[in-house]
Each structure stands twice: as structure tokens, then as C-alpha cells.
N, C-alpha and C. Protein backbone atom coordinates (compact mmCIF):
# COMPACT_ATOMS: atom_id res chain seq x y z
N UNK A 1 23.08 12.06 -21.58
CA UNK A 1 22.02 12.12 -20.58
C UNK A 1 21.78 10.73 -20.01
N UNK A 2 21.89 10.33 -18.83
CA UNK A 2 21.61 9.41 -17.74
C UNK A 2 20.25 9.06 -17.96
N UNK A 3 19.45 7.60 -19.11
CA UNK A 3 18.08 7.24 -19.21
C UNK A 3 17.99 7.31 -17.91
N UNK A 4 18.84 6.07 -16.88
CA UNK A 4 17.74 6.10 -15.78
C UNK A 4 17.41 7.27 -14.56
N UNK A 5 18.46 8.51 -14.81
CA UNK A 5 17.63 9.26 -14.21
C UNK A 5 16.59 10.22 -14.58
N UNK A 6 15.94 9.46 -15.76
CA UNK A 6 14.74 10.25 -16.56
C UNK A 6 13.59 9.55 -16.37
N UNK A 7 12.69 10.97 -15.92
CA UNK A 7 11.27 9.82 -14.92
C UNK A 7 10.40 10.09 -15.58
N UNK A 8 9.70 8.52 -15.97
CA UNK A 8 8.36 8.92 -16.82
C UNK A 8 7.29 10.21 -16.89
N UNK A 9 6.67 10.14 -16.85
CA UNK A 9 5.26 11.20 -17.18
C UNK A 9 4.63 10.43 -15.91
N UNK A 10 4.53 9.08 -15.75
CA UNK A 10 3.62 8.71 -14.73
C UNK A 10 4.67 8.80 -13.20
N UNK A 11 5.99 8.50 -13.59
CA UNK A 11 6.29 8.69 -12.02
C UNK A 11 6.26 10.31 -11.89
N UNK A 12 6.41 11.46 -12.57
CA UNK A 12 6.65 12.83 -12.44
C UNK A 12 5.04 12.83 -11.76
N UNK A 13 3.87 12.41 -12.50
CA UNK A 13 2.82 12.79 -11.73
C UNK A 13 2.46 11.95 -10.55
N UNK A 14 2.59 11.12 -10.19
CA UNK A 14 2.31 9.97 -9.22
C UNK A 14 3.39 10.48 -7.91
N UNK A 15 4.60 10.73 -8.33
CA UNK A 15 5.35 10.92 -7.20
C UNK A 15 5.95 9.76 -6.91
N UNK A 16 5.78 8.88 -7.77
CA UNK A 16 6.50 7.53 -7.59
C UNK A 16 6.98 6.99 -8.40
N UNK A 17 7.81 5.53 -8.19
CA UNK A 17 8.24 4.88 -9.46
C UNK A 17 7.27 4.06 -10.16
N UNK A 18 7.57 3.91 -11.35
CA UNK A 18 6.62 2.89 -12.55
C UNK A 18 7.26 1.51 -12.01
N UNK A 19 5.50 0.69 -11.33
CA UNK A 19 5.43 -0.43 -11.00
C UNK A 19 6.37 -1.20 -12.10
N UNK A 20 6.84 -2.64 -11.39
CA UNK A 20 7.48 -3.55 -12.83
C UNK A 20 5.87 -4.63 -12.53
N UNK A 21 6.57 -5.59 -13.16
CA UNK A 21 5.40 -6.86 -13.51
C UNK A 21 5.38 -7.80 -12.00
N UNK A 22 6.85 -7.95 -11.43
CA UNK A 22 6.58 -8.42 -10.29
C UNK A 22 6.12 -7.84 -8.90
N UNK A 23 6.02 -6.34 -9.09
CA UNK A 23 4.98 -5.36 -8.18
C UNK A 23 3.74 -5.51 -8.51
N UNK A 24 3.41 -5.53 -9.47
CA UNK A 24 1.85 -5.95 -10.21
C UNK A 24 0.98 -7.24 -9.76
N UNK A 25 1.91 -8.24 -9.77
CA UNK A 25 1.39 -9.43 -9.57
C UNK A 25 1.24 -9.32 -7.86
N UNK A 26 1.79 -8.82 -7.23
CA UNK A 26 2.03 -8.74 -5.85
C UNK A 26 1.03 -8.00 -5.54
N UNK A 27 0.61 -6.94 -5.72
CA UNK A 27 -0.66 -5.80 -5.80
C UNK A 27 -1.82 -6.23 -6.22
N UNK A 28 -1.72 -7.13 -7.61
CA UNK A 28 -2.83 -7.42 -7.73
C UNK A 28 -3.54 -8.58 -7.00
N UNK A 29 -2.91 -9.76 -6.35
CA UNK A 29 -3.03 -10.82 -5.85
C UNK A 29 -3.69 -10.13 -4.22
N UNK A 30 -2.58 -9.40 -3.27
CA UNK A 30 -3.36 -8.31 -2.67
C UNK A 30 -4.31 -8.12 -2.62
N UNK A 31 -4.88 -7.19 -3.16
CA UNK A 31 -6.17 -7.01 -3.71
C UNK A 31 -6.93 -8.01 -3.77
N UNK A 32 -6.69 -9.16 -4.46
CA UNK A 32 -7.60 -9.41 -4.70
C UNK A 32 -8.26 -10.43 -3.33
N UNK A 33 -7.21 -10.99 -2.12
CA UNK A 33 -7.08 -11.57 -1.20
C UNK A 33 -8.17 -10.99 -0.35
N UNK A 34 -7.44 -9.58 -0.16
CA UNK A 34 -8.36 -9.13 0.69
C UNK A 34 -9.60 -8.87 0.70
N UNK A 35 -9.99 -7.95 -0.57
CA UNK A 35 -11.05 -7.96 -0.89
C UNK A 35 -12.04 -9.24 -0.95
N UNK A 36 -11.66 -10.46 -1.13
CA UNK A 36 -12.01 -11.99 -0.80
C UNK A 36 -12.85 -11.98 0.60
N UNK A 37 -11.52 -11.62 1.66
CA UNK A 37 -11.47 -12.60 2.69
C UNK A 37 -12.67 -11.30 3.41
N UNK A 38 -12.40 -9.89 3.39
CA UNK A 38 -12.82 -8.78 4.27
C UNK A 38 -13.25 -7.87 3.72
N UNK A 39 -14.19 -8.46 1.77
CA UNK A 39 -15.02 -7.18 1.94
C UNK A 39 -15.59 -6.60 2.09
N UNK A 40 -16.86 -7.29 2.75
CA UNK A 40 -17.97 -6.96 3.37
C UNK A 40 -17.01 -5.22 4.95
N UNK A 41 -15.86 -5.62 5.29
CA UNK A 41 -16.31 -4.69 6.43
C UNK A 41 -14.73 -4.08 5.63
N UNK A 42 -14.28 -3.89 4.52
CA UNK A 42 -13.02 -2.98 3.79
C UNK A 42 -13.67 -2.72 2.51
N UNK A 43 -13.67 -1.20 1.88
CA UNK A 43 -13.11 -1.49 0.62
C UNK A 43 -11.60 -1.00 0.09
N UNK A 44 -11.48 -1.58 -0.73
CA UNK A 44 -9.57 -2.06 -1.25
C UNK A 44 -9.75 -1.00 -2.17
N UNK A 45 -9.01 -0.14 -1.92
CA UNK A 45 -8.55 1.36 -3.23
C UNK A 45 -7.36 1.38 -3.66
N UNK A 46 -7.21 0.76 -4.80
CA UNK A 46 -5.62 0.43 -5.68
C UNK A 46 -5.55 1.88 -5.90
N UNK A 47 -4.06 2.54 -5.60
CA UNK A 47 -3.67 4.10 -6.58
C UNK A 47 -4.23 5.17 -6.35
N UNK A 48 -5.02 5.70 -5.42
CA UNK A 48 -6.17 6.13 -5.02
C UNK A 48 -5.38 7.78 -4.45
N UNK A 49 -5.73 9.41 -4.71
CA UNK A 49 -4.93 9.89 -4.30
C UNK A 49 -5.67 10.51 -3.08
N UNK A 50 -4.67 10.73 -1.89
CA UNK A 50 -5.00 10.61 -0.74
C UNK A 50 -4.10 11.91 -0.12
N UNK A 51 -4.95 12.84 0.47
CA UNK A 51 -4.50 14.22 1.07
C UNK A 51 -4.23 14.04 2.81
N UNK A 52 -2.75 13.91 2.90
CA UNK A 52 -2.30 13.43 4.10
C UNK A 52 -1.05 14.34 4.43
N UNK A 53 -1.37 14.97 5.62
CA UNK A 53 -0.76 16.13 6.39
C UNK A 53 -1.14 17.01 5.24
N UNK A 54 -1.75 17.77 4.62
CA UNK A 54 -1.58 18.60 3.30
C UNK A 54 -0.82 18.03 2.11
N UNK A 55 0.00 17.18 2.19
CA UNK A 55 0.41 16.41 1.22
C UNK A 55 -0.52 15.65 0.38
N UNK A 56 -0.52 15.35 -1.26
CA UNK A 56 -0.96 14.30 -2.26
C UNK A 56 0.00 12.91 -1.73
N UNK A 57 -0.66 11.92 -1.65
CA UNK A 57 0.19 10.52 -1.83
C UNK A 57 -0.77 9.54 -2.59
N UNK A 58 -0.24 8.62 -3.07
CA UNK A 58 -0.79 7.59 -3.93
C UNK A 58 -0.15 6.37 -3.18
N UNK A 59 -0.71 5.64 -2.36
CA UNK A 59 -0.15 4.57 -2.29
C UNK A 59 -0.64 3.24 -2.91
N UNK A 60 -0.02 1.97 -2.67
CA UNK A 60 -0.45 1.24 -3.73
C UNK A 60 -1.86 1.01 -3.74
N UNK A 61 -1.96 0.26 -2.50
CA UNK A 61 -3.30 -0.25 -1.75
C UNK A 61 -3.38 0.87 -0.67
N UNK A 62 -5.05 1.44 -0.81
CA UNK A 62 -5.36 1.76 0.46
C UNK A 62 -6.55 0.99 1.16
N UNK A 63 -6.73 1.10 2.33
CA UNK A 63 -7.77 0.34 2.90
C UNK A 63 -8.50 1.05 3.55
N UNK A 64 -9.86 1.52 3.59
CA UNK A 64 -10.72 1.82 3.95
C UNK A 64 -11.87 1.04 4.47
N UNK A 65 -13.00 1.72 5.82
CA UNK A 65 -13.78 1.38 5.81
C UNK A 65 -14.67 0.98 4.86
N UNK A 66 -15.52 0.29 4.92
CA UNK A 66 -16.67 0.24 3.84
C UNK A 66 -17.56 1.61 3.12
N UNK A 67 -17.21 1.43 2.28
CA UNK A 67 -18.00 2.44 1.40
C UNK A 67 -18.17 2.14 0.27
N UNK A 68 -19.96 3.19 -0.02
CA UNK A 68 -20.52 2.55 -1.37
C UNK A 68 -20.00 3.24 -2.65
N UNK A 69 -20.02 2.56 -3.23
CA UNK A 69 -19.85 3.28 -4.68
C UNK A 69 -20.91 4.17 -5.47
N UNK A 70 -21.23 5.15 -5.27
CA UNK A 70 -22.37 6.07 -5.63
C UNK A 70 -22.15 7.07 -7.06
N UNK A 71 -22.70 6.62 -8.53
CA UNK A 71 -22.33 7.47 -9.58
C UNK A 71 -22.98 9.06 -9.32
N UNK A 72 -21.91 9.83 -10.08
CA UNK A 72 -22.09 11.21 -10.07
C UNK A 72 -21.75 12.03 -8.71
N UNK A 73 -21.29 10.76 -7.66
CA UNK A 73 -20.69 11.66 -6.19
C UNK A 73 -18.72 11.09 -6.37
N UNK A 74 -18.31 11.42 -7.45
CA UNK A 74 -16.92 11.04 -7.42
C UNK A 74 -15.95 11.90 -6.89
N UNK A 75 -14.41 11.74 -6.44
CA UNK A 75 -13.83 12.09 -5.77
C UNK A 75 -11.92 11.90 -5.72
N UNK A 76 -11.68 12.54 -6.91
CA UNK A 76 -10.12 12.57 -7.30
C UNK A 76 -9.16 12.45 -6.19
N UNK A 77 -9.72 13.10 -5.23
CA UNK A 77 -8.65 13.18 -4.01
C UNK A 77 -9.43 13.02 -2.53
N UNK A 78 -8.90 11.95 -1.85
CA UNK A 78 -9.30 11.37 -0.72
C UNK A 78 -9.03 12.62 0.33
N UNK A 79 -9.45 13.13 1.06
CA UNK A 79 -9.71 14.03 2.29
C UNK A 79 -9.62 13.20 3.57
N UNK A 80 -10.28 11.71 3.78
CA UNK A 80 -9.79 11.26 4.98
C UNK A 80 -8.95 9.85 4.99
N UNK A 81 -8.39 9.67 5.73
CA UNK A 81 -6.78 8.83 6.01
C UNK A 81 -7.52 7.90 5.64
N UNK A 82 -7.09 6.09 5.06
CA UNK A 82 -7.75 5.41 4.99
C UNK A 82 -7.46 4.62 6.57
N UNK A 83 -7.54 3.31 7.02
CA UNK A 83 -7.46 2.64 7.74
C UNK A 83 -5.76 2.45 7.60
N UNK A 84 -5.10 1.94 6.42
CA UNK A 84 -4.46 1.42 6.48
C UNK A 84 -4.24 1.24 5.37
N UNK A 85 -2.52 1.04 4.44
CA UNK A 85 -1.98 1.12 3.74
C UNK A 85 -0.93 0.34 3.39
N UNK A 86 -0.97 0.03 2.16
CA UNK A 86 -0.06 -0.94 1.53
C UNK A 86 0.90 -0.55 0.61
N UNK A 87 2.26 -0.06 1.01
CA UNK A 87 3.45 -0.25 -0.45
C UNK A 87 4.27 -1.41 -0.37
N UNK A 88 4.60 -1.31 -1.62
CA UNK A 88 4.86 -2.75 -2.08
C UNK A 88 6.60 -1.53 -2.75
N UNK A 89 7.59 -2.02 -2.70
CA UNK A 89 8.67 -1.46 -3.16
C UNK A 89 9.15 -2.14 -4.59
N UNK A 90 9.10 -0.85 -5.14
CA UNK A 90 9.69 -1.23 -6.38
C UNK A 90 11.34 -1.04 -6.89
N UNK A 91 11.53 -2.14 -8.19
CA UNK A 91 13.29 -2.11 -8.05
C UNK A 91 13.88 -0.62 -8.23
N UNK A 92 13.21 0.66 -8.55
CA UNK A 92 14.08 1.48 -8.71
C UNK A 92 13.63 2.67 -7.39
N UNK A 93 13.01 2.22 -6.20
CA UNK A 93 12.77 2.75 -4.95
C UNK A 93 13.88 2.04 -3.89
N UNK A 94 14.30 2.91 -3.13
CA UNK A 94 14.69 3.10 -1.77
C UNK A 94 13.98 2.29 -0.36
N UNK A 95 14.94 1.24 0.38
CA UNK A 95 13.73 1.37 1.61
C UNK A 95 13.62 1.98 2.18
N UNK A 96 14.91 2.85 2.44
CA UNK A 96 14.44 4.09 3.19
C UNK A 96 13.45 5.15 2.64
N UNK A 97 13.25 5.35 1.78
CA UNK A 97 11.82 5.87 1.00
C UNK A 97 10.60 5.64 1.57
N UNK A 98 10.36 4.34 1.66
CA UNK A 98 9.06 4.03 2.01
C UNK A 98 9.46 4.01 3.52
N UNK A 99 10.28 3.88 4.06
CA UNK A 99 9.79 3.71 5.54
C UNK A 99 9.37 5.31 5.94
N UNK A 100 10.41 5.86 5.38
CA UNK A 100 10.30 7.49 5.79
C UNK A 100 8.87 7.96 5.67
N UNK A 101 8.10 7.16 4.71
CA UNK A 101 6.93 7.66 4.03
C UNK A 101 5.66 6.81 4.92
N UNK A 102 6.29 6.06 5.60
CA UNK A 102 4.95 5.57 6.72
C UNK A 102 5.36 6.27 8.32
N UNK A 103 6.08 7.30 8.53
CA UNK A 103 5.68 8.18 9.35
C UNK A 103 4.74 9.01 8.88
N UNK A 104 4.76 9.79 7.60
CA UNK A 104 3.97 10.49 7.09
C UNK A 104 2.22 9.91 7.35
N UNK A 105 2.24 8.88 6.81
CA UNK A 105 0.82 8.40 6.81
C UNK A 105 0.44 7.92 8.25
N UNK A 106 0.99 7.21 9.24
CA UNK A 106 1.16 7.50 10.60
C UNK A 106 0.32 8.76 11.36
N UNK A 107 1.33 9.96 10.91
CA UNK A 107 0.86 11.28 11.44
C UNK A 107 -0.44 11.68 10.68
N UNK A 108 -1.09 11.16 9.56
CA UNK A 108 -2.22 11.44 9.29
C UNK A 108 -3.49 10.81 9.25
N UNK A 109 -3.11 9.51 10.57
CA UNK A 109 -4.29 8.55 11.00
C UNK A 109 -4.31 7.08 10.76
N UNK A 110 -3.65 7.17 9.52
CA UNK A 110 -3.16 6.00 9.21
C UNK A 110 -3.02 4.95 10.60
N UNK A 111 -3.93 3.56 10.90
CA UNK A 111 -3.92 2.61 12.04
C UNK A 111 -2.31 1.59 11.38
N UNK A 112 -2.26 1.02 10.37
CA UNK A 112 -1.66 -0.02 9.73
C UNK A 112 -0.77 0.42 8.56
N UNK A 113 0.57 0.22 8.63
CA UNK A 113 1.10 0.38 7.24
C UNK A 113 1.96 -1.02 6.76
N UNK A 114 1.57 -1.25 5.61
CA UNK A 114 2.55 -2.63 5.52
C UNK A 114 3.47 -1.76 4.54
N UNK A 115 4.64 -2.42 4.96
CA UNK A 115 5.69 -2.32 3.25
C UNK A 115 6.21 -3.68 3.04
N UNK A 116 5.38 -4.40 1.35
CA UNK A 116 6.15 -4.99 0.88
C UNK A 116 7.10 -5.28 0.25
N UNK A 117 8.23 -6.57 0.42
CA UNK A 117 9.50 -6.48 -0.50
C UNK A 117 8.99 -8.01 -1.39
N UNK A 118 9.00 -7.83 -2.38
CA UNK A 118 8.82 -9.16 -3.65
C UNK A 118 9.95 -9.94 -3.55
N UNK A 119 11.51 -8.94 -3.61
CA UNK A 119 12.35 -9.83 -3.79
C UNK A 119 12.51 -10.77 -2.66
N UNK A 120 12.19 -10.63 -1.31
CA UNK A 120 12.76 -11.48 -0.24
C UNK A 120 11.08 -11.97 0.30
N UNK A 121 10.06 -12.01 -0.30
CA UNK A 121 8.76 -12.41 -0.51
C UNK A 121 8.50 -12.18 1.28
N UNK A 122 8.86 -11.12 1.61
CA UNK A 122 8.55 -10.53 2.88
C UNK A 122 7.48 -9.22 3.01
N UNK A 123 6.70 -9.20 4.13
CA UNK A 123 5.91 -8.42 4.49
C UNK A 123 6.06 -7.86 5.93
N UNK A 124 6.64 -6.37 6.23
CA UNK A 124 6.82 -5.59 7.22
C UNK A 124 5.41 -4.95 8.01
N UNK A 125 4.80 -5.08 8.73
CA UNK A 125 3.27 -4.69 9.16
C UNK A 125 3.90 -3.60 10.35
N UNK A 126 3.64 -2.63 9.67
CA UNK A 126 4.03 -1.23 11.36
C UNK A 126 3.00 -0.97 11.42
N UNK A 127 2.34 -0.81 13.16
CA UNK A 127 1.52 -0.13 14.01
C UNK A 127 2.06 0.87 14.26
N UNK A 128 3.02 1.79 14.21
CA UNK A 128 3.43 2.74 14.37
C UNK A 128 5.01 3.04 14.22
N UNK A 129 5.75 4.51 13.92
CA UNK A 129 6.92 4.61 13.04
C UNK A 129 7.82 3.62 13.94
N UNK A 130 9.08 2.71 13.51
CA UNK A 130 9.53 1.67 13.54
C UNK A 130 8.79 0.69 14.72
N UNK A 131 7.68 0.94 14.65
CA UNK A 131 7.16 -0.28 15.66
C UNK A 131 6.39 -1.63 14.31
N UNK A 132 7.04 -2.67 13.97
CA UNK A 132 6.61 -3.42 13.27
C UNK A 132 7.09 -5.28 13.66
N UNK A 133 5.96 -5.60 12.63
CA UNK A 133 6.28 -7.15 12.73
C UNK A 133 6.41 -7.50 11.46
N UNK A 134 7.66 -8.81 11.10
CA UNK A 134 7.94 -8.97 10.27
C UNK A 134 7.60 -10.73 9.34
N UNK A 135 7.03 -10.40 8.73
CA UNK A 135 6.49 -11.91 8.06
C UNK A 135 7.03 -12.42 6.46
N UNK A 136 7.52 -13.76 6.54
CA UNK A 136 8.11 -14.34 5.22
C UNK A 136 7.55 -15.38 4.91
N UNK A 137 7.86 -15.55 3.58
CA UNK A 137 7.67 -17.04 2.68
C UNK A 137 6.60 -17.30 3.02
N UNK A 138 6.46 -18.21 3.75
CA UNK A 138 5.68 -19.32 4.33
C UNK A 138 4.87 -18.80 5.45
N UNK A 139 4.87 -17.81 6.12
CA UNK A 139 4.39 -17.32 7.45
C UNK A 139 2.86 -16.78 6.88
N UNK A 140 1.77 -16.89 7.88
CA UNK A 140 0.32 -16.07 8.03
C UNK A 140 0.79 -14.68 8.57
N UNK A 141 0.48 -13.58 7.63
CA UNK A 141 0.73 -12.47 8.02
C UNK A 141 -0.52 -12.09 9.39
N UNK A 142 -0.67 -11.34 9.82
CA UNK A 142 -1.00 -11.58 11.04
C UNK A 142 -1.03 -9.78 11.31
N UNK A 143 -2.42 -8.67 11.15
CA UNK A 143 -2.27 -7.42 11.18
C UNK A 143 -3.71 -7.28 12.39
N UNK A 144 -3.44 -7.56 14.07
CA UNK A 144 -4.21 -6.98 14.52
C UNK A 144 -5.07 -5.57 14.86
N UNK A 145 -4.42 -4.96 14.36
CA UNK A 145 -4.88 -3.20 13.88
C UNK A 145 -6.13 -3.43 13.23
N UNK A 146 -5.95 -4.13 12.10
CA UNK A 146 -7.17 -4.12 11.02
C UNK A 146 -7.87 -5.69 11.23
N UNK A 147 -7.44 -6.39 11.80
CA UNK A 147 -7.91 -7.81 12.23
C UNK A 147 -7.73 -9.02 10.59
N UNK A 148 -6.83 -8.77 10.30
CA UNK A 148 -6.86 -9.30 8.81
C UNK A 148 -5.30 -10.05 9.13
N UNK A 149 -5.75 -11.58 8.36
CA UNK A 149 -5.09 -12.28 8.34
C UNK A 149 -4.77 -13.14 6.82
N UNK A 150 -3.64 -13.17 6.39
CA UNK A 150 -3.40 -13.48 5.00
C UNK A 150 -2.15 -14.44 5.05
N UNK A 151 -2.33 -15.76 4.22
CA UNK A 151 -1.03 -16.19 3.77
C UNK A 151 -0.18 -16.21 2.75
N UNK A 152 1.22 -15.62 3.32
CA UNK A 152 2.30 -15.11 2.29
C UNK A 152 2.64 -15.93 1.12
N UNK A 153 2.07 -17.25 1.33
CA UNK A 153 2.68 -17.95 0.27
C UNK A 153 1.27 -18.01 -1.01
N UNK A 154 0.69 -17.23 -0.67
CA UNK A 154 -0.59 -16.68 -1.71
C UNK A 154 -0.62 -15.63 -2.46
N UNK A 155 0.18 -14.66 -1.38
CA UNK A 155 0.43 -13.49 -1.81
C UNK A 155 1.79 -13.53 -3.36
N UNK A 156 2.84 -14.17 -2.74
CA UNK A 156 3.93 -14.47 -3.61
C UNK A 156 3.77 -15.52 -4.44
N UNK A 157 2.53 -15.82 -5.13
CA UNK A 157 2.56 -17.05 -6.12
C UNK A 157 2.20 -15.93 -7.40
């Protein structure tokens, strides 16, 4: 039997692959940037599951308007699109995977989709299916959709 084509318990339910350590650090740094620079008018939803075209998706980061956190009004599965969305590709994903997968979120309102790559410390920002701009290393990512501006060499430390 082929280990690696045997998928955890978490990718069978997630629908995705099990983050490594250098997706983690990338996600979590993310996070934590934005939420920094824009949280007063975002909140940042790591993993969050999200009902798009009738489909479940989990993406890494979602971005939403502001909203409060209210106990006893909780909510397993998101009903509306967030603003905008963040995958980050992991080593045992496809790019054609994720690109295929930001038409999807596209057609369900989705303004912004980034897909990041760790290994080439690049960030792809689409306004719409292959309409994107592409930012590396050293570059200010630059997402007028959501008005958010971040530098890559923060993101990749």
C-alpha cells in the first residue's frame, strides 16, 4: 500500500492537505500581520468552514468584514462569502488545485483571492479568475480590492 496516497483523518475531513511547519509559519505570521495592521475594519478567520456555491471549503485565511464575537450565537459553517481569501499551498497540493479553487470562491462573492507559494516566497493576489498580480521576496504586496498592504519580507521571516 502507497503511505503517501493515504490521507489523514484531517485531510479526509478538511478536504485538504495536512499543513507542514513552513505553511504554518506563513499562516500564522499572516494572521497575525493583518490582523495588526486592519483589525479594527477585518476580522481574520484561520480554517473557518465556509458554504460556497453549495459547496463546504476551508480555506486557510478568510477575511471578513468586522464582526463581533458573541458567546452562545456560534456558527460551524459560514453562510456568507468572506471578503477575501487566503491559500497558502502546501508540498503535497497542486497549483492547479488552488487556482481551480479560486474560481469557485470568485463565483461565490469572494472580492480577493491570494494564493501563497513559501517555496518561491511569492504571493499571487487575483481580482478575478486568472486576472492577478504577482509579488516576491522583497516586494509590498499591494491588494486594492481589500485596500491592504503588507511586506513580503515579513510575511517570509
Amino acid at each position: 500500500m502507497d503511505t503517501a496516497a493515504v490521507k489523514s483523518e484531517y485531510e479526509l475531513e478538511r478536504d485538504k492537505p495536512m499543513p507542514s511547519k513552513n505553511h504554518a509559519i506563513v499562516q500564522g505570521n499572516l494572521h497575525f500581520m493583518i490582523r495588526s495592521a486592519y483589525g479594527k475594519r477585518y476580522r481574520i478567520l484561520p480554517e473557518v468552514s465556509i458554504v460556497i456555491s453549495s459547496k463546504e471549503k476551508v480555506p486557510d485565511i478568510a477575511i471578513y468584514p468586522s464582526m463581533e464575537f458573541t458567546p452562545g450565537e456560534d456558527e460551524t459553517r459560514l453562510e456568507t462569502a468572506p471578503l477575501g481569501v487566503i491559500e497558502i499551498l502546501s508540498p503535497s497540493q497542486s497549483l492547479t488545485e488552488l487556482i481551480t479553487k479560486s474560481a469557485a470562491y470568485f463565483e461565490g462573492g469572494v472580492l480577493s483571492y491570494w494564493l501563497v507559494l513559501p517555496d518561491l516566497r511569492s504571493i499571487y493576489v487575483f481580482s478575478a479568475p486568472g486576472e492577478y498580480e504577482s509579488f516576491n521576496k522583497e516586494d509590498k504586496l499591494e491588494d486594492p480590492r481589500l485596500e491592504i498592504e503588507l511586506e513580503l519580507k515579513d510575511i517570509f521571516k
